[in-house]
Protein backbone atom coordinates (compact mmCIF):
# COMPACT_ATOMS: atom_id res chain seq x y z
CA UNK A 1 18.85 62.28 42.95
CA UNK A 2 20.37 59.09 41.21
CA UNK A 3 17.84 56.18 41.35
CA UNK A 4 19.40 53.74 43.32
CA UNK A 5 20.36 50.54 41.87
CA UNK A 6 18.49 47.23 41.18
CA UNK A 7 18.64 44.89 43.62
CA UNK A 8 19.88 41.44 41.61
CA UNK A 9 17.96 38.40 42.03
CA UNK A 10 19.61 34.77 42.52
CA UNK A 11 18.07 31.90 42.02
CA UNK A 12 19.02 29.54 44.84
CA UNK A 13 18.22 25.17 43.26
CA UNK A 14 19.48 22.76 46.34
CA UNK A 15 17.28 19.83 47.66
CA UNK A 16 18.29 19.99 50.55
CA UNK A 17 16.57 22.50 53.34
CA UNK A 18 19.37 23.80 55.26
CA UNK A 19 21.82 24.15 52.58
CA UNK A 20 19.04 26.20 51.27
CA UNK A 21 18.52 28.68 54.12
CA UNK A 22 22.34 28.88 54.80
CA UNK A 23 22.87 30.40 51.27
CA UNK A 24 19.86 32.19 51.13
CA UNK A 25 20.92 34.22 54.68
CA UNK A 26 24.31 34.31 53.25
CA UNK A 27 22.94 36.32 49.97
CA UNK A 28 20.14 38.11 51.68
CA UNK A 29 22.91 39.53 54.05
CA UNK A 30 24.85 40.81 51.14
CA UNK A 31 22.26 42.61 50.06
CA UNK A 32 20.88 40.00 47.16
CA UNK A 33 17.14 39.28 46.56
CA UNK A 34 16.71 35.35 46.22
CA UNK A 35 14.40 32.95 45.35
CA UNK A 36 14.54 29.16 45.86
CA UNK A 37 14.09 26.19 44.74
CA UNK A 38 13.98 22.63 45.59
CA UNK A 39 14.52 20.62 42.76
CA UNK A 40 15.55 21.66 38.77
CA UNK A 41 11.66 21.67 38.03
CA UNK A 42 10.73 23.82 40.10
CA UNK A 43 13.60 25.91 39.28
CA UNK A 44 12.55 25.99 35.54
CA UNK A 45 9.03 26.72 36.41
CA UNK A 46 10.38 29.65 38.46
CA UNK A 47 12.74 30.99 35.82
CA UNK A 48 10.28 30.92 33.33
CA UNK A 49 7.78 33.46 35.22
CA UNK A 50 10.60 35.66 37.10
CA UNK A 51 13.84 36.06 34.69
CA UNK A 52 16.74 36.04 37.42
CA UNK A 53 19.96 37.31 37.27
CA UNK A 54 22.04 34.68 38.33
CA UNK A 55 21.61 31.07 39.32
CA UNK A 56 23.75 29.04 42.24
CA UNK A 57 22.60 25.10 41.54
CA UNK A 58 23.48 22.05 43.56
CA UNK A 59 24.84 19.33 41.41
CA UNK A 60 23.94 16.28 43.11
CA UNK A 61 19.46 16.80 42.84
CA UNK A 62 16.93 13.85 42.42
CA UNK A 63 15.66 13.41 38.93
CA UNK A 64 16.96 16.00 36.84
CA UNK A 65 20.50 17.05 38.30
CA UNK A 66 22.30 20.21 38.51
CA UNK A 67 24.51 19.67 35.38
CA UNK A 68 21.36 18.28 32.93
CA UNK A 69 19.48 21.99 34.41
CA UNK A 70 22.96 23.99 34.00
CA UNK A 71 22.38 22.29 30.21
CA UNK A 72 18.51 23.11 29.55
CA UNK A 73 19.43 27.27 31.14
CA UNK A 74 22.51 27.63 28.64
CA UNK A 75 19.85 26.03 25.63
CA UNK A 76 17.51 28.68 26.75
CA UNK A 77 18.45 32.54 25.02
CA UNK A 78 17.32 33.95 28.05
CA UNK A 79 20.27 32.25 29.97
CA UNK A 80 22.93 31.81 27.36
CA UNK A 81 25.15 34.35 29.09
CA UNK A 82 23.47 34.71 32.65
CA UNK A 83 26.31 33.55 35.56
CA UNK A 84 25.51 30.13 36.37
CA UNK A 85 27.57 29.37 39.70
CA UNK A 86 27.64 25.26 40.74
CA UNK A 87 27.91 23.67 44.18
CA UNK A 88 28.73 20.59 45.88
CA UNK A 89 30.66 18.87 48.83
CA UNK A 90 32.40 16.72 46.42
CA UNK A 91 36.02 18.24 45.65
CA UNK A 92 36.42 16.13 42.42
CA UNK A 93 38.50 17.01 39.16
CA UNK A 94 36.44 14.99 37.34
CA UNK A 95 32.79 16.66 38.94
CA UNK A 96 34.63 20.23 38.48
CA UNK A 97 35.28 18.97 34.66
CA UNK A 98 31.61 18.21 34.01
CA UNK A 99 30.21 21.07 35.66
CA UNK A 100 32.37 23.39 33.36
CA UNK A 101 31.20 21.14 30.47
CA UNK A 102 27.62 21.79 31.18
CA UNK A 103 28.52 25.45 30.52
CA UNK A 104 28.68 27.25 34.54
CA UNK A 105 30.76 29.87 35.09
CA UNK A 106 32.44 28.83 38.25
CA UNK A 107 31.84 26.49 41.59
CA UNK A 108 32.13 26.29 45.36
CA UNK A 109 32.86 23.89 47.34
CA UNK A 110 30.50 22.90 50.16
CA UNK A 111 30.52 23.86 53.22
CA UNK A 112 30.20 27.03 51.88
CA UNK A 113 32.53 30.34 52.79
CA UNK A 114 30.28 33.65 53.23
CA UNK A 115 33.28 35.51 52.04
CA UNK A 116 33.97 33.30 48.83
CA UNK A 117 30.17 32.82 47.87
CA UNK A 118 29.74 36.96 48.05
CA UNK A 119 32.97 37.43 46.17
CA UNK A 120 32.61 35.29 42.87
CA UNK A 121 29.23 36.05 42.94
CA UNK A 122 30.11 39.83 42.38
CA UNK A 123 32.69 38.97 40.20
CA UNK A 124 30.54 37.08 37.80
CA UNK A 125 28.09 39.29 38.28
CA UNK A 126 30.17 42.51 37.16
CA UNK A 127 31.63 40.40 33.84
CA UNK A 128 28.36 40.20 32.95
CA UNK A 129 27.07 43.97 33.66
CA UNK A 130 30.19 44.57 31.32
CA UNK A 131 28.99 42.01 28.84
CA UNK A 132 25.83 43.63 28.24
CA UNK A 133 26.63 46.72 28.26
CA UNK A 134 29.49 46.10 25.35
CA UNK A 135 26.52 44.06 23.79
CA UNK A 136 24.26 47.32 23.80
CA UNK A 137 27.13 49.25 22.61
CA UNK A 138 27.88 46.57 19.67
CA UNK A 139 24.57 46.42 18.88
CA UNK A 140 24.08 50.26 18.09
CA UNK A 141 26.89 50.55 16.70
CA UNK A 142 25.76 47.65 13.94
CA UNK A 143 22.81 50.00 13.13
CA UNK A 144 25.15 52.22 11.32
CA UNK A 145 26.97 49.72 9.19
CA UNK A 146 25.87 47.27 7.30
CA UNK A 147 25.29 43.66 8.10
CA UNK A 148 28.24 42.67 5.30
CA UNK A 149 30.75 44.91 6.54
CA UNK A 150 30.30 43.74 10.41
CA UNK A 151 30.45 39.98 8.95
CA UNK A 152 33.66 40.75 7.24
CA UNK A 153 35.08 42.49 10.78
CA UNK A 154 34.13 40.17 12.75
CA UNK A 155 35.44 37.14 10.55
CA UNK A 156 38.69 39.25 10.04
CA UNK A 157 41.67 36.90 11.10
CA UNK A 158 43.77 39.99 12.41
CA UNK A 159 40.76 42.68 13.24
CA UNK A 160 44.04 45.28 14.57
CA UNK A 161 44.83 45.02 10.51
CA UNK A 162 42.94 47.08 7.65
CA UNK A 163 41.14 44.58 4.88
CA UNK A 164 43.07 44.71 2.27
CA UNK A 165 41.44 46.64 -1.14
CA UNK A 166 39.68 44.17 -3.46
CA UNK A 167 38.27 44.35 -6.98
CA UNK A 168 35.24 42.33 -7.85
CA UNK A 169 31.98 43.09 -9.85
CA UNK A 170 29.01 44.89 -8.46
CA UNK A 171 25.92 46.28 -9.56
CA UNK A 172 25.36 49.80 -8.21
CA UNK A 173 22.00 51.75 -7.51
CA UNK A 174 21.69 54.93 -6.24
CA UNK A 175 18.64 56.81 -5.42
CA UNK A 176 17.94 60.51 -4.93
CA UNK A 177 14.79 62.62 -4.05
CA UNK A 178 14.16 65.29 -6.98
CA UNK A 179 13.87 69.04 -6.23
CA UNK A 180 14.84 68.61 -2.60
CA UNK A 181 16.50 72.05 -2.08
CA UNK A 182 13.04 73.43 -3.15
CA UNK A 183 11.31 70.92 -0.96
CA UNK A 184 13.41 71.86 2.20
CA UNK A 185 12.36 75.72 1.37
CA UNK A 186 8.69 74.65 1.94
CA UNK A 187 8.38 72.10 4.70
CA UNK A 188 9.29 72.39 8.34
CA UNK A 189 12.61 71.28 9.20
CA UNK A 190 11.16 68.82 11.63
CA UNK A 191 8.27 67.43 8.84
CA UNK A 192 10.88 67.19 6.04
CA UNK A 193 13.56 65.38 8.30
CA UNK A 194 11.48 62.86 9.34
CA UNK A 195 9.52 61.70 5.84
CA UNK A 196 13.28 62.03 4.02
CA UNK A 197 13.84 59.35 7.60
CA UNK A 198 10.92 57.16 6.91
CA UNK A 199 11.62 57.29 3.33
CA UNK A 200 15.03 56.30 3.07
CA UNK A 201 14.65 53.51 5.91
CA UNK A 202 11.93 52.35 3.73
CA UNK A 203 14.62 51.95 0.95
CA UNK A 204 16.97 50.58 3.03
CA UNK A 205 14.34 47.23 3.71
CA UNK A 206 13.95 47.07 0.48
CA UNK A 207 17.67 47.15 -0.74
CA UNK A 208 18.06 44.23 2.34
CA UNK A 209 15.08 42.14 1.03
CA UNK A 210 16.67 42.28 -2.89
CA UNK A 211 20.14 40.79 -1.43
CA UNK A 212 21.93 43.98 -1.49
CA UNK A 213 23.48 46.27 1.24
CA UNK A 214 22.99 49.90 1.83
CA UNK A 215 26.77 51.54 1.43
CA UNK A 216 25.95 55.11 2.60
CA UNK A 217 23.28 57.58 2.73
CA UNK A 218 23.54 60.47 0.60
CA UNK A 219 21.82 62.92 2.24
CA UNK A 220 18.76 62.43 0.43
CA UNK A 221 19.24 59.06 -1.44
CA UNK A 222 21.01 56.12 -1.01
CA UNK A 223 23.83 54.13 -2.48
CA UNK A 224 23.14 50.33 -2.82
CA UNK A 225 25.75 47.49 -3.77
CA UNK A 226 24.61 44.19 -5.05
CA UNK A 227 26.44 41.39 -6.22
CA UNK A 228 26.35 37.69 -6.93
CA UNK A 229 24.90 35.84 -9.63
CA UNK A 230 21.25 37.82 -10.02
CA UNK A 231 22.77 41.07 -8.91
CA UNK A 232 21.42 42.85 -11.99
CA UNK A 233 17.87 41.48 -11.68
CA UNK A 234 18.08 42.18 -8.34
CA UNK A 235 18.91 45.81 -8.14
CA UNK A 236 16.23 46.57 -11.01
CA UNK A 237 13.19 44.41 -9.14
CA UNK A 238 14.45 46.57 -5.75
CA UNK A 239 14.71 50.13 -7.74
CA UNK A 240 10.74 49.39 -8.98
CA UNK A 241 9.91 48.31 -5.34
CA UNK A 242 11.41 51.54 -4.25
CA UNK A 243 9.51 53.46 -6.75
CA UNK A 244 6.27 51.69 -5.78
CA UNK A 245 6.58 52.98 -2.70
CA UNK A 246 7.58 56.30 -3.68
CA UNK A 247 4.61 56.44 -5.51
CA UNK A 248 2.43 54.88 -2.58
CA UNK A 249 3.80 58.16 -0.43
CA UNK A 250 2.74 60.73 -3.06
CA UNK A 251 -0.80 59.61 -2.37
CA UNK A 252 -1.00 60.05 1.17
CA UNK A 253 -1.26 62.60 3.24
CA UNK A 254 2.90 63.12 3.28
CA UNK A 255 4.71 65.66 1.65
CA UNK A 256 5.46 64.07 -2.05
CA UNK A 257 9.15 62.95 -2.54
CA UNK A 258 9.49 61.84 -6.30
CA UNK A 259 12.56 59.97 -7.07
CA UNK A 260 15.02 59.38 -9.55
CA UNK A 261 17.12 56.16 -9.80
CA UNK A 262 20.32 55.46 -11.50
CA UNK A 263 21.82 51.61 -12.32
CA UNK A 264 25.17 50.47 -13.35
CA UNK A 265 27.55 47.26 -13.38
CA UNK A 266 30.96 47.09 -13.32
CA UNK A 267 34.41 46.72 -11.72
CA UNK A 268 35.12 48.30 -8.51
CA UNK A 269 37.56 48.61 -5.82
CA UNK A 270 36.61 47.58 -2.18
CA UNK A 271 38.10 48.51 0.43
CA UNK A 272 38.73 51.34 3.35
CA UNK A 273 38.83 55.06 2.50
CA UNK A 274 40.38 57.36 5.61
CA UNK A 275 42.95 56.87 8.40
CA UNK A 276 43.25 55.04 11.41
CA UNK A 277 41.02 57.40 13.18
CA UNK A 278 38.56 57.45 10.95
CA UNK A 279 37.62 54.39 8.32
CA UNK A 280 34.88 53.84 5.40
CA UNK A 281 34.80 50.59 4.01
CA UNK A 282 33.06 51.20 0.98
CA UNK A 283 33.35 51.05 -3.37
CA UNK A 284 35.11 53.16 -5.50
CA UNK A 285 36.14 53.74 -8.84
CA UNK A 286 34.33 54.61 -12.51
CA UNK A 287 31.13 52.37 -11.95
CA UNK A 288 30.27 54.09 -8.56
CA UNK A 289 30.33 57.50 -10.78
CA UNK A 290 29.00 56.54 -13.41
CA UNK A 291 26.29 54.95 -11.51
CA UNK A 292 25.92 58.21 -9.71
CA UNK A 293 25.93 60.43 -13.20
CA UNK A 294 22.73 57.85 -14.38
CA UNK A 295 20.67 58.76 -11.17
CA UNK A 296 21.62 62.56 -11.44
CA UNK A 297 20.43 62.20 -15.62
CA UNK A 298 17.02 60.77 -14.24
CA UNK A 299 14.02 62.67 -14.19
CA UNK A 300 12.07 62.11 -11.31
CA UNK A 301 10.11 58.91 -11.45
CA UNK A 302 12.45 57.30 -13.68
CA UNK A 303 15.06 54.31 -13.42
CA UNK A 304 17.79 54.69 -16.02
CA UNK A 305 20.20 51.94 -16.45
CA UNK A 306 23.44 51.46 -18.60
CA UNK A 307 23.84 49.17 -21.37
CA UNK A 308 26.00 46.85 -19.43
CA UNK A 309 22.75 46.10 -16.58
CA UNK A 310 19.92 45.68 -19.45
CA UNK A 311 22.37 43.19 -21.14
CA UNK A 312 22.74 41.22 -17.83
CA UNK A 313 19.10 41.12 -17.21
CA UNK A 314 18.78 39.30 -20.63
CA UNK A 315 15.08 38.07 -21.51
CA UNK A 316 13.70 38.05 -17.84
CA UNK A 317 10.00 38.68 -18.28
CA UNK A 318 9.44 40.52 -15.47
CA UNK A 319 11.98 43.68 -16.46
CA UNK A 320 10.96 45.59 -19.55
CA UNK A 321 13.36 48.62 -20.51
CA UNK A 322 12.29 51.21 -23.03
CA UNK A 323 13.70 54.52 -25.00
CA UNK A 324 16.94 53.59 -25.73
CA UNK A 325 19.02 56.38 -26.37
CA UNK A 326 22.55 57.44 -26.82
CA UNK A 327 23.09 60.36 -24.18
CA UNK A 328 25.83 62.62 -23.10
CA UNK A 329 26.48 61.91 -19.60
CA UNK A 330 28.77 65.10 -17.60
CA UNK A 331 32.25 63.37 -16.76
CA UNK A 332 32.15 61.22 -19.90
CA UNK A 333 33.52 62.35 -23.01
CA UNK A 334 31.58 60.03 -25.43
CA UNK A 335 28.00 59.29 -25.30
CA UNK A 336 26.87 55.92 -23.93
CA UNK A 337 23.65 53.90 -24.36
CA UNK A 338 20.92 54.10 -21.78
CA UNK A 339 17.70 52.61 -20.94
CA UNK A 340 14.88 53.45 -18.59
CA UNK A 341 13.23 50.62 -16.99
CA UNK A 342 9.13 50.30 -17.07
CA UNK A 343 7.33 50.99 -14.24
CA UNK A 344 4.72 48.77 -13.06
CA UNK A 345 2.15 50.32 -14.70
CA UNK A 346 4.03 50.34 -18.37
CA UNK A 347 4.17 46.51 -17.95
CA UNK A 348 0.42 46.06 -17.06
CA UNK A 349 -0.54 48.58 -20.11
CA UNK A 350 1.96 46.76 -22.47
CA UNK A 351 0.56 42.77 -21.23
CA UNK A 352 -3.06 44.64 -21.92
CA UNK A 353 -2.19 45.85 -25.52
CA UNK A 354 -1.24 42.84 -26.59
């Protein structure tokens, strides 16, 4: 059997007693649960220990009137979108007018219709159930794309209308988990699924606290964008951050994951991939696969970057990048210079040495 529903709570803020018990009959009849108050203090106190679902205020209170306590509900996050319904027996433009400014959602007119208090009551009541529940749905849906591209969506001037492709400059990092086909032939399906999960959301907060965005998940690995001024520096700091904590998971009681890194900067083109049905907004173009090729070329443990990323780094004394080397990279018919940037470890050994 289907619970049954909640019963919605309204609370009732008139100073007056009868007006008080005629409204609270009239929602109690309906089939509302209501609580009331007196005056807009003891309405906030009341709030504040029982969260209601709606709120039907006088406007015309002693000391703090329904319009300044329609005012302090919509400052409160709690009540930002909760139906706030307004009341009086003054049928005035200019009282409707300030009501509305102080942010309600509609208004009766005393002496108050059973009918017409039950009816816009359930209206509001039902935008709002609707509200949420597109506000759920938005909100899971943002856990699936990144915070850039639902920036760009939402700030889209004609959102019925594809962005339009874009080239600009980005650094690129992707990150893979070495030997995983032999991995997934030795752990459980249900062990290796969830420390590949835990791993990769681990790279994800990382990516996020460097200033960059997480494009897609590779199955094992990720593929970061950065850009901006620092975006270099920024995807090398995050790549050793992700390898500290790569490292950090080898010595517990996990299954080890060792990783391999690959960095490049260049040109790409942004924009969406698919049809109408289906859309990626994502990169594209010779510096997402070349970027790619320099994370497949790493051993595991290593961060190789291209020429380009250790030239945009310049002297910063926290980066260090060792055995330079001209290599053959599949794709790419003429060798290009690579570096692998020092761990940790190879800086504190290096600072000791001299």
């Amino acid at each position: 059997m289907e619970n049954a529903k909640r019963q919605s709570t309204v609370l009732v803020v008139d100073d007056h007693d009868l007006a008080r018990a005629v409204l609270t009959h009239i929602l109690e009849s309906a089939g509302y649960a209501v609580m009331a108050a007196e005056n807009a203090e003891q309405a906030l106190r009341m709030a504040a220990e029982t969260a209601p679902d709606a709120f039907i205020i006088d406007v015309e209170m002693p000391g703090i009137n329904g319009y300044e306590l329609c005012e302090r509900l919509r400052g409160d996050s709690r009540y930002r979108f909760i139906p706030i319904i307004m009341m009086t027996a003054f049928d005035q433009a200019s009282v409707l007018r300030r009501a509305f400014a102080a942010g309600c959602d509609d208004f009766f007119s005393k002496p108050l219709e059973p009918t017409v208090v039950i009816a816009r009551l359930n209206g509001q009541l039902q935008k709002y159930e609707i509200f949420q529940q597109l506000d759920r749905m938005r909100r899971n849906l943002a856990r699936y794309i990144s915070p850039r591209l639902r920036r760009l969506i939402e700030q889209s001037d004609k959102p019925s209308e594809q962005l339009p492709p874009q080239e600009r400059e980005v650094c690129i990092l992707f990150s893979d988990i070495r030997g995983f086909t032999a991995l997934s032939q030795t752990i459980p399906p249900a062990l290796l699924f969830s420390t590949i999960s835990k791993q990769l959301g681990a790279q994800v907060d990382v990516v996020y606290r460097h200033r960059g965005y997480v494009d897609k998940f590779g199955g094992d690995g990720i593929m970061a964008v950065f850009d901006g001024e620092s975006m270099a520096t920024d995807a090398c700091c995050c790549a050793l951050e992700i390898m500290r904590l790569a490292e950090e998971t080898a010595s517990s009681d996990e299954p080890p994951m060792p990783v391999g890194i690959g960095i490049h900067l260049g040109t790409v083109v942004e924009g969406n991939i698919g049809t109408g049905q289906h859309l990626d907004y994502s990169v594209i173009g010779n510096t997402v696969n070349l970027a790619a090729r320099l994370c497949g070329y790493a051993h595991s443990r290593d961060i190789i970057v291209s020429e380009t990323v250790r030239e945009a780094v310049g002297d910063d004394p926290q980066l260090r990048f060792v055995d330079p080397q001209q290599a053959h990279i599949r794709g790419l018919r003429n060798p290009i210079a690579l570096y692998r940037l020092a761990g940790p470890d190879e800086l504190h050994q290096s600072a000791a040495a001299r």
